[in-house]
Protein backbone atom coordinates (compact mmCIF):
# COMPACT_ATOMS: atom_id res chain seq x y z
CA UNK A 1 131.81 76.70 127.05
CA UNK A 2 135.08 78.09 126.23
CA UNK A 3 135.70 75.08 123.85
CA UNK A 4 132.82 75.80 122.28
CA UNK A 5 133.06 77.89 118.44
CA UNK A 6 130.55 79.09 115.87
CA UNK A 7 131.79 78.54 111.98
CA UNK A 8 130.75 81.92 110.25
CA UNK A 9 130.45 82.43 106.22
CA UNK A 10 133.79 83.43 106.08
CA UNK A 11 135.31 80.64 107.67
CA UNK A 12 135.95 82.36 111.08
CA UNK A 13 135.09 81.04 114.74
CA UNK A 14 133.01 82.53 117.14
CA UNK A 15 132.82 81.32 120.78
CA UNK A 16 129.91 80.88 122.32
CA UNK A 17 130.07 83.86 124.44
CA UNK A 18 129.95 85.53 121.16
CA UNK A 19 126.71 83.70 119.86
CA UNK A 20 124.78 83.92 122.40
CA UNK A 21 125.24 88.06 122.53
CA UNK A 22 125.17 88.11 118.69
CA UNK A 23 122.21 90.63 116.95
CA UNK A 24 120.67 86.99 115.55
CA UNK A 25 120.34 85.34 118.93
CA UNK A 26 119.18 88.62 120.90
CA UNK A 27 116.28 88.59 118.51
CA UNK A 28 115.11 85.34 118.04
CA UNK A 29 115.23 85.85 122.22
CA UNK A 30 113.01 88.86 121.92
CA UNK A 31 110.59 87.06 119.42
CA UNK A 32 110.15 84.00 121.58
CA UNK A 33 109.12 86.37 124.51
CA UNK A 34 107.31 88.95 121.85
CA UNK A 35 104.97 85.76 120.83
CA UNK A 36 104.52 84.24 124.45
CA UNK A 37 103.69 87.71 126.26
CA UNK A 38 101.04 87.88 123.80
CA UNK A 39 99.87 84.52 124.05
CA UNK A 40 99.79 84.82 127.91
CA UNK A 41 98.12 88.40 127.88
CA UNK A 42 95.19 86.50 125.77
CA UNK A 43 94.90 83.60 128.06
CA UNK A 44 94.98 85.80 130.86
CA UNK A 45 92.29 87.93 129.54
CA UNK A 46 89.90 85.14 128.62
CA UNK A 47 90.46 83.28 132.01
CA UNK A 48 89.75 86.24 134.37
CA UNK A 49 87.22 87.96 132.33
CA UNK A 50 85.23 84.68 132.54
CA UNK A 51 86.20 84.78 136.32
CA UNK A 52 85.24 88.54 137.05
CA UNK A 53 82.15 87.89 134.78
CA UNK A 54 80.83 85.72 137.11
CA UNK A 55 81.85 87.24 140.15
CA UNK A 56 80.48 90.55 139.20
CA UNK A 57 77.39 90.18 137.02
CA UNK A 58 76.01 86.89 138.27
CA UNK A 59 72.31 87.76 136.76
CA UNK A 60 74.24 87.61 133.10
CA UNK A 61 75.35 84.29 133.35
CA UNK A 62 72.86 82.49 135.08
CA UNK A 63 70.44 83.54 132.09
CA UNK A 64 68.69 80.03 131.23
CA UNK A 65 69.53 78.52 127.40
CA UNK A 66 66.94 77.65 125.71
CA UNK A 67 64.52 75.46 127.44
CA UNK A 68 67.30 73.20 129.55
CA UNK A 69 68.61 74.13 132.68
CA UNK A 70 71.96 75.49 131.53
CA UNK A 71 73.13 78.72 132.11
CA UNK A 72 75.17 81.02 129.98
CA UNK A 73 78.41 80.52 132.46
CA UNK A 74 78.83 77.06 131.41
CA UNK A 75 79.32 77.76 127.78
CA UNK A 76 81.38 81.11 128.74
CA UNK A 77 83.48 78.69 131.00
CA UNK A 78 83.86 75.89 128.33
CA UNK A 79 85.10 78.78 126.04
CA UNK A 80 87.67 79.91 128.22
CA UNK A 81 89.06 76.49 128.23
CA UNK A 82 88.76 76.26 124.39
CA UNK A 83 90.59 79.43 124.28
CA UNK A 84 93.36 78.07 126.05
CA UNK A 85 93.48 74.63 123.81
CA UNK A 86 93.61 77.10 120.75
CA UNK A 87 96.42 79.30 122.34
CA UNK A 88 98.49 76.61 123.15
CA UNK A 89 97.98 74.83 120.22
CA UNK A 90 98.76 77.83 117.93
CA UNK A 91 101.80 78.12 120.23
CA UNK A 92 103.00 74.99 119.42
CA UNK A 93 102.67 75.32 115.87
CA UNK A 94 104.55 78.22 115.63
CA UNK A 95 107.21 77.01 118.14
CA UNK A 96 107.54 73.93 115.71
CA UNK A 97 107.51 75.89 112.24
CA UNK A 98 109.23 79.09 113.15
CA UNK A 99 111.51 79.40 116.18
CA UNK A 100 112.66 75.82 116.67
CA UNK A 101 113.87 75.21 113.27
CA UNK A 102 115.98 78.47 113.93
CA UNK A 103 117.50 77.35 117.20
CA UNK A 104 118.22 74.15 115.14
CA UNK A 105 120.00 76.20 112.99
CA UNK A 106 121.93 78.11 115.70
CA UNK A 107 123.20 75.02 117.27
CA UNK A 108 124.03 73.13 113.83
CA UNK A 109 126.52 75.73 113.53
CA UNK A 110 128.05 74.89 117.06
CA UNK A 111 131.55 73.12 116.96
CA UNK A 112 133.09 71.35 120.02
């Protein structure tokens, strides 16, 4: 890693050492886990409420729908797994707009 140097405005060199504990890096760090602790708080919310929901207030969600003989957990539990299709999805699209283009950067700036 020692070989390894960052080319700043100026013209100077940083090592790598230096990049990696640079104010820039630190926070697109701190963003990436901002973005995912939220992300996983959500998920984790909609999975075990749907989970505790059932374990804990089973006349709720065995309510009938409609006239068929579908209960009210089996559109709770499909949500749950949409919610976790949108999460990931919205992860993914933010991964690929925001914070990968920025690592991009970061490393384009890398000389060996």
């Amino acid at each position: 890693m020692a070989n390894v140097a960052l080319k700043t405005e100026k013209g100077q060199t940083k090592s790598a050492r230096e990049v990696i504990e640079s104010k820039e890096f630190k926070a697109l760090v701190a963003l990436r886990w901002k973005v995912s602790a939220i992300l996983l708080t959500l998920l984790f919310v909609s999975y075990y409420g749907y989970i505790l929901l059932v374990a804990t207030n089973k006349e709720f969600v065995s309510q009938r729908i409609g006239e068929g003989v579908t209960t009210l957990a089996i559109p709770l539990g499909i949500g749950s797994i949409v919610i976790a299709w949108v999460l990931t999805a919205f992860y993914v699209a933010w991964a690929n707009k925001s914070y990968d283009p920025e690592v991009e950067r970061l490393k384009g700036e890398l000389k060996r």
